[in-house]
PDB file of N, CA and C in Angstrom:
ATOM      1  N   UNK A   1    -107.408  56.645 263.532  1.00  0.00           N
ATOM      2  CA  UNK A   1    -107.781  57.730 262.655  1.00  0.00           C
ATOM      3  C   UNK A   1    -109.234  58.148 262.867  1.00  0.00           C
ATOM      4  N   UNK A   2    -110.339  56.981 263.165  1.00  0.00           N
ATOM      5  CA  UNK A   2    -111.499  57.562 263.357  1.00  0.00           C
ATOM      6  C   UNK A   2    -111.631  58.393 264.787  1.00  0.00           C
ATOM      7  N   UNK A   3    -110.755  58.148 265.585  1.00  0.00           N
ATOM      8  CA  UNK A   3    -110.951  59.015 266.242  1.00  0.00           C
ATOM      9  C   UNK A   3    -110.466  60.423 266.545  1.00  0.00           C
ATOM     10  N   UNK A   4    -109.905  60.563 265.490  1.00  0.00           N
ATOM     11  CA  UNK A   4    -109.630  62.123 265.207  1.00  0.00           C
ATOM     12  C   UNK A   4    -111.021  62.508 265.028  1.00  0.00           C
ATOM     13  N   UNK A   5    -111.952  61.684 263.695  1.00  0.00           N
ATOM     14  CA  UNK A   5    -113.268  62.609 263.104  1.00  0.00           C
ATOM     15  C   UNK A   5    -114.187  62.595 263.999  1.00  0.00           C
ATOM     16  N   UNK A   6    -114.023  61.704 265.396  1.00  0.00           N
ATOM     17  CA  UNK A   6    -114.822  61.848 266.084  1.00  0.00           C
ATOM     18  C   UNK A   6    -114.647  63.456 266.975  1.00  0.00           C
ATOM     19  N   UNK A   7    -113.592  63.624 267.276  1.00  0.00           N
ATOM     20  CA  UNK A   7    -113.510  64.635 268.038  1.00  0.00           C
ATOM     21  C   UNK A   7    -113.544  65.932 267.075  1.00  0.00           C
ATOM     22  N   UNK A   8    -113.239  66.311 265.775  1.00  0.00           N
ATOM     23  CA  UNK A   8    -113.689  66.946 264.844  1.00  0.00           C
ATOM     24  C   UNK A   8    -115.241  67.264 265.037  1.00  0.00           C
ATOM     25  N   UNK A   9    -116.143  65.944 264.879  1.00  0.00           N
ATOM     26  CA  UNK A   9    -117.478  65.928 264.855  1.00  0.00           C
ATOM     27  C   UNK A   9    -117.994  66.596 266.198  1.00  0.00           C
ATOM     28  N   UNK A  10    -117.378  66.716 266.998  1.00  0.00           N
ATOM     29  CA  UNK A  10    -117.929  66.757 268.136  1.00  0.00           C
ATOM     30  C   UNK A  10    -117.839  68.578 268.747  1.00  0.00           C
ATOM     31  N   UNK A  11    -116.696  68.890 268.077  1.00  0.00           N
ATOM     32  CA  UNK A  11    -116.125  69.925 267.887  1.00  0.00           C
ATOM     33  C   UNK A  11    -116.834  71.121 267.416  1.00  0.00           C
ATOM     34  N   UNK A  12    -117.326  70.416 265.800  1.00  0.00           N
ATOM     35  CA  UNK A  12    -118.405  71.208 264.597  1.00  0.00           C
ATOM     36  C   UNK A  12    -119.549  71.075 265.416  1.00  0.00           C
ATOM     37  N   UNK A  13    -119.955  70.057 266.096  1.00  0.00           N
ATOM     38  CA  UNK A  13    -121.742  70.534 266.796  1.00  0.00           C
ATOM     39  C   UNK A  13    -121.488  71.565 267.527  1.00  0.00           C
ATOM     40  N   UNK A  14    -120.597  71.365 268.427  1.00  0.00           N
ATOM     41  CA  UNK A  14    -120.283  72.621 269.902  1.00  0.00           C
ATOM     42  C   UNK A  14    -120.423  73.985 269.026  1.00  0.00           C
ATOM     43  N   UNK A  15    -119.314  74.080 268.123  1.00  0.00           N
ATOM     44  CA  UNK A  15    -119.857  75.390 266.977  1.00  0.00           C
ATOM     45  C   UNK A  15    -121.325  75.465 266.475  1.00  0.00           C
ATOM     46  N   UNK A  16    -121.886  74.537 265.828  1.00  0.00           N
ATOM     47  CA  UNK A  16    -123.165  74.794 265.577  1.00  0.00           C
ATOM     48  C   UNK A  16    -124.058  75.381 266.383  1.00  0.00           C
ATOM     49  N   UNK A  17    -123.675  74.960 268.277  1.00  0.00           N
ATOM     50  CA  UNK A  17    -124.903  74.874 268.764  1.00  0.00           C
ATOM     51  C   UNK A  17    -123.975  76.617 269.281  1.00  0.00           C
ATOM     52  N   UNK A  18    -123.341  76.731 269.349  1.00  0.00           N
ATOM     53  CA  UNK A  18    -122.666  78.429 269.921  1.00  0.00           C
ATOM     54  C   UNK A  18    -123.276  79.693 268.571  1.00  0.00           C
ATOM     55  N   UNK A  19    -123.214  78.725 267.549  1.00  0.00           N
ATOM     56  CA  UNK A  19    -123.737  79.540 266.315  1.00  0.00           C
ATOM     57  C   UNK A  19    -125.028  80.072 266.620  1.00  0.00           C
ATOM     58  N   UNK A  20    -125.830  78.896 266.759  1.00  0.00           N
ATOM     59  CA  UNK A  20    -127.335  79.043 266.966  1.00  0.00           C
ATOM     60  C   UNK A  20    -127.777  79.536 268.698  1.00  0.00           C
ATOM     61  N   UNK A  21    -127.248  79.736 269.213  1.00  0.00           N
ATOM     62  CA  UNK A  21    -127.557  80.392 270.196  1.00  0.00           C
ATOM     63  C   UNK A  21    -127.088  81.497 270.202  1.00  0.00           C
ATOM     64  N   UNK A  22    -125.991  82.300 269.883  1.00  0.00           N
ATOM     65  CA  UNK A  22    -125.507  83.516 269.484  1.00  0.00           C
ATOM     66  C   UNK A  22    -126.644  84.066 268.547  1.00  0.00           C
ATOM     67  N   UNK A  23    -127.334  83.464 268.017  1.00  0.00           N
ATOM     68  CA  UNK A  23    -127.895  84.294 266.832  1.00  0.00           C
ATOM     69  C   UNK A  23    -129.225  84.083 267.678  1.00  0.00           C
ATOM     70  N   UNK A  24    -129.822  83.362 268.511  1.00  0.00           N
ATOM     71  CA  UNK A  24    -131.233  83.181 269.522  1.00  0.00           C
ATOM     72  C   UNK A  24    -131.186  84.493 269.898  1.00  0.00           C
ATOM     73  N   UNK A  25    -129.917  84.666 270.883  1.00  0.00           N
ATOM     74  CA  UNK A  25    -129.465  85.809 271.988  1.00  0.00           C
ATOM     75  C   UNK A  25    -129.939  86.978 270.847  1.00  0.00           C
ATOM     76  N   UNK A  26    -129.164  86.960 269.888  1.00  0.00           N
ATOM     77  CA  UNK A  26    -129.291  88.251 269.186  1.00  0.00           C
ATOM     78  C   UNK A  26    -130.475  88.563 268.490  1.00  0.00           C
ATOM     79  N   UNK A  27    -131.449  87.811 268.617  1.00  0.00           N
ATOM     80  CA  UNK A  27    -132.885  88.138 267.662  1.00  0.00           C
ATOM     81  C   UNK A  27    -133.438  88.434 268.861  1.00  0.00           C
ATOM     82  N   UNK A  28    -133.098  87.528 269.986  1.00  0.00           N
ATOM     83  CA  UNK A  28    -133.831  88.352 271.159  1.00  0.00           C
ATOM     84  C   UNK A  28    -133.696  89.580 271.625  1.00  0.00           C
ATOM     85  N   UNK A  29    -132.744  89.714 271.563  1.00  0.00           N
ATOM     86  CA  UNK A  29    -132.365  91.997 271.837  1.00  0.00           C
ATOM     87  C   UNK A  29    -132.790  92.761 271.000  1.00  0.00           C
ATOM     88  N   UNK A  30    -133.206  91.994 270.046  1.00  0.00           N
ATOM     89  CA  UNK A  30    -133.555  93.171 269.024  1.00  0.00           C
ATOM     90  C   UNK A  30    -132.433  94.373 268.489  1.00  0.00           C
ATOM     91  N   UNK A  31    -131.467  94.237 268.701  1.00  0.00           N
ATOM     92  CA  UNK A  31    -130.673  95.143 268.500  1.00  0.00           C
ATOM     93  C   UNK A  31    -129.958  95.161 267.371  1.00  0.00           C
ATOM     94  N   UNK A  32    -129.734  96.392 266.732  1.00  0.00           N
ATOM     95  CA  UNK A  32    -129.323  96.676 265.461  1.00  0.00           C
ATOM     96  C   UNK A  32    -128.062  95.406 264.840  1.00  0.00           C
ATOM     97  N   UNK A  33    -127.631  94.979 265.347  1.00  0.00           N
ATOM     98  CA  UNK A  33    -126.494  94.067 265.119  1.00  0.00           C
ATOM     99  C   UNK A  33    -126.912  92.737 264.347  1.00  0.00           C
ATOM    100  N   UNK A  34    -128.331  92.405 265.257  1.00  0.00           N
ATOM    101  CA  UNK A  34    -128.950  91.200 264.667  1.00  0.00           C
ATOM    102  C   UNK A  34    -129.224  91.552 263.472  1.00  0.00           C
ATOM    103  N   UNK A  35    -130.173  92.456 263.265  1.00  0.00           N
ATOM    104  CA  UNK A  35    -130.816  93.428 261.901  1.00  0.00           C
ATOM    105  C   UNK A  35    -129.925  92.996 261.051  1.00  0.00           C
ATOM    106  N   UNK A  36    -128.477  93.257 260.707  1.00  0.00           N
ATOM    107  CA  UNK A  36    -127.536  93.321 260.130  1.00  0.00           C
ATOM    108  C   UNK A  36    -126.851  91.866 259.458  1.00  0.00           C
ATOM    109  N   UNK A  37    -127.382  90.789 260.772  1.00  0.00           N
ATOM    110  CA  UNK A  37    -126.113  90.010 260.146  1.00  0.00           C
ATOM    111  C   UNK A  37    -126.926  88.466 261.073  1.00  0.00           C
ATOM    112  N   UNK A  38    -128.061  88.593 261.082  1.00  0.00           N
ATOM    113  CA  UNK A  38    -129.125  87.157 261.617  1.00  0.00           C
ATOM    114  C   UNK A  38    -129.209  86.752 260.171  1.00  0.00           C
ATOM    115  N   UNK A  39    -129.114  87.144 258.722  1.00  0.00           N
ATOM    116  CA  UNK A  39    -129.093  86.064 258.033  1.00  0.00           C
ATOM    117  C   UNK A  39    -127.800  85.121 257.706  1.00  0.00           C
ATOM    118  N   UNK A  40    -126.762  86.086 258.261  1.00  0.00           N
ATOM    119  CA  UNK A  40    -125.336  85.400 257.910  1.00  0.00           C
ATOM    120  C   UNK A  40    -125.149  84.522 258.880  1.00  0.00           C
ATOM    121  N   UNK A  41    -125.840  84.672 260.254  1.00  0.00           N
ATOM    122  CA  UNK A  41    -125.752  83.975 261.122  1.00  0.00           C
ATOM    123  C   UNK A  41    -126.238  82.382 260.962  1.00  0.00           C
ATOM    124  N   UNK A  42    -127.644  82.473 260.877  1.00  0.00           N
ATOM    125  CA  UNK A  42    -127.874  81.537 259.812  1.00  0.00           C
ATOM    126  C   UNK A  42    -127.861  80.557 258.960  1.00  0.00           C
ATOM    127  N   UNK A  43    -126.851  81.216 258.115  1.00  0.00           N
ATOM    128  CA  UNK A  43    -126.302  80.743 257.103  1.00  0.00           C
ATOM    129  C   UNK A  43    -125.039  79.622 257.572  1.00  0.00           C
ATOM    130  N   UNK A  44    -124.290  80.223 258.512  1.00  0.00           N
ATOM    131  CA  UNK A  44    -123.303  79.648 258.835  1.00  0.00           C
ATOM    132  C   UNK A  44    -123.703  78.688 259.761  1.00  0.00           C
ATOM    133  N   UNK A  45    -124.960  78.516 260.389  1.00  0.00           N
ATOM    134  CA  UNK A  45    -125.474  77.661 261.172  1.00  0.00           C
ATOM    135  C   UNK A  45    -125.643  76.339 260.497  1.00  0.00           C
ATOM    136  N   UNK A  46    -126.375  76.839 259.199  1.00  0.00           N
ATOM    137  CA  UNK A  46    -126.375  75.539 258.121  1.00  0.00           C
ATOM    138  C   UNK A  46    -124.939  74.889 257.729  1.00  0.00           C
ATOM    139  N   UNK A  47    -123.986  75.936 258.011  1.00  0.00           N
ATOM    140  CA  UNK A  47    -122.937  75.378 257.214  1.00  0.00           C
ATOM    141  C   UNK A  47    -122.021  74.618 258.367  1.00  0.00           C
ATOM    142  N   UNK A  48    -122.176  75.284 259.013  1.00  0.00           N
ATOM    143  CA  UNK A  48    -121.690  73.898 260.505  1.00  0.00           C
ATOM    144  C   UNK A  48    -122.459  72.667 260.622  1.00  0.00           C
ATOM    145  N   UNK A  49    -123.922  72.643 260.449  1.00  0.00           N
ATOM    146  CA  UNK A  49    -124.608  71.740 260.479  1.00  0.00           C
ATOM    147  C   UNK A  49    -124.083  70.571 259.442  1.00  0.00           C
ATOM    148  N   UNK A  50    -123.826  71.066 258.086  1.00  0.00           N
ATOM    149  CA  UNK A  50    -123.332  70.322 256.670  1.00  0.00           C
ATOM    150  C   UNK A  50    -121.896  69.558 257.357  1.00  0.00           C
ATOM    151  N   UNK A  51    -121.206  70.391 257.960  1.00  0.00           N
ATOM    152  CA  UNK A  51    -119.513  70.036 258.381  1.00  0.00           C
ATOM    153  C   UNK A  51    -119.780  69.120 259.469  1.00  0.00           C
ATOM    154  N   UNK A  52    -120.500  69.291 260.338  1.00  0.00           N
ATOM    155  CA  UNK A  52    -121.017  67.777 261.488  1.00  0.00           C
ATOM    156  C   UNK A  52    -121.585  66.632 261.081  1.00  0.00           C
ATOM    157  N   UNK A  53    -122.393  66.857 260.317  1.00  0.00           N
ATOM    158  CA  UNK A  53    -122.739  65.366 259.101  1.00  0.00           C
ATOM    159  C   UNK A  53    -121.628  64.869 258.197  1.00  0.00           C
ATOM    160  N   UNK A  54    -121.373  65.779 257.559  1.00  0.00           N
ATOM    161  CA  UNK A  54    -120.329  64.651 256.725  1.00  0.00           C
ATOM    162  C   UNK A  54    -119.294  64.237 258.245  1.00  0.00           C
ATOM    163  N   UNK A  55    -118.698  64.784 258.874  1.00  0.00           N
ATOM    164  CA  UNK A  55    -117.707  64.039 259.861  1.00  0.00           C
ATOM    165  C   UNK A  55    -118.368  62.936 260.405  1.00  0.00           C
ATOM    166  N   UNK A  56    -119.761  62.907 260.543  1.00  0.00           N
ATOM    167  CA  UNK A  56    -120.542  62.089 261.264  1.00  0.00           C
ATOM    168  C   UNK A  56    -120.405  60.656 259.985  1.00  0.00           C
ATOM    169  N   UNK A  57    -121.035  61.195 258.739  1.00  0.00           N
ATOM    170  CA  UNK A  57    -120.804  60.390 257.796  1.00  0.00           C
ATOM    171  C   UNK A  57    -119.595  59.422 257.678  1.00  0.00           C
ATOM    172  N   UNK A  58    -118.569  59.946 257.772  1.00  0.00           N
ATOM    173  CA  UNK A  58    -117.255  59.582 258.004  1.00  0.00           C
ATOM    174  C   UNK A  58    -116.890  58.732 258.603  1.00  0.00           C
ATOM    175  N   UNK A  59    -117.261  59.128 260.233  1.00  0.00           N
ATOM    176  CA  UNK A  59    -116.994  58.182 261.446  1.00  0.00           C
ATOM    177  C   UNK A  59    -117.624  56.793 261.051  1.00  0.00           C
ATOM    178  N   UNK A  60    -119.037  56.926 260.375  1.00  0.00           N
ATOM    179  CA  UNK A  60    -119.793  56.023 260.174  1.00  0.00           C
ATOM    180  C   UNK A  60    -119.009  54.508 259.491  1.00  0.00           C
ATOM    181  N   UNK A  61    -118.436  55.404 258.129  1.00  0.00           N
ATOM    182  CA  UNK A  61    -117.966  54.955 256.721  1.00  0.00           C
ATOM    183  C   UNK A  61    -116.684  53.922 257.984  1.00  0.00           C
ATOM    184  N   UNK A  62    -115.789  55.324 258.478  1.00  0.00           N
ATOM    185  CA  UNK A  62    -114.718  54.351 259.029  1.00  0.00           C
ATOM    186  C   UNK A  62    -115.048  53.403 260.187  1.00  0.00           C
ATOM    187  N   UNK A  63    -115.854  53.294 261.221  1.00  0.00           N
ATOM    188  CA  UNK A  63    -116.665  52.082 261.717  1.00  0.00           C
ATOM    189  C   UNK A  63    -117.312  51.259 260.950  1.00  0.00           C
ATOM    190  N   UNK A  64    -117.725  51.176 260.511  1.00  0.00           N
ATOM    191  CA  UNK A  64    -118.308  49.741 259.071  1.00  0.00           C
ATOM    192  C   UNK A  64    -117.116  48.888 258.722  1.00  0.00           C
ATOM    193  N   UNK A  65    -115.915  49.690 258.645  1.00  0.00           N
ATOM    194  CA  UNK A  65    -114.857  49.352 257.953  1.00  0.00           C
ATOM    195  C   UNK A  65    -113.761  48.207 258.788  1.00  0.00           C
ATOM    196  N   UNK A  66    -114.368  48.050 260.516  1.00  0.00           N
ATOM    197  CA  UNK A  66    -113.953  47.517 261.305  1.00  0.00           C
ATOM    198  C   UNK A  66    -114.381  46.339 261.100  1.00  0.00           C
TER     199      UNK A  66
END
């Protein structure tokens, strides 16, 4: 079972880090798109970040448990 949350965990960073570079790319163009939606970007960066810790948390909880 922990290794489902491992590959979950591993999953949510790859998103985090596509999040946060999508939104790099887009502050770098300057282009109206970023204007629009670099705080939602953001936002959801944090919220992938939150979803890779607790899985991380998890993995932790269920390794101890060995």
């Amino acid at each position: 079972m922990s290794g489902l949350f491992v590959v979950l965990m591993v999953l949510a960073m790859i998103a985090t880090l596509g999040v946060l570079i999508f939104g790099i790319v887009g502050m770098a163009s300057g282009s109206d798109f970023h204007r629009r939606n670099s705080n939602k970007l953001m936002r959801a960066r944090v919220v992938m970040q939150g979803v890779a810790l607790a899985f991380f948390a998890i993995v932790l909880i269920l390794a101890g448990k060995d």
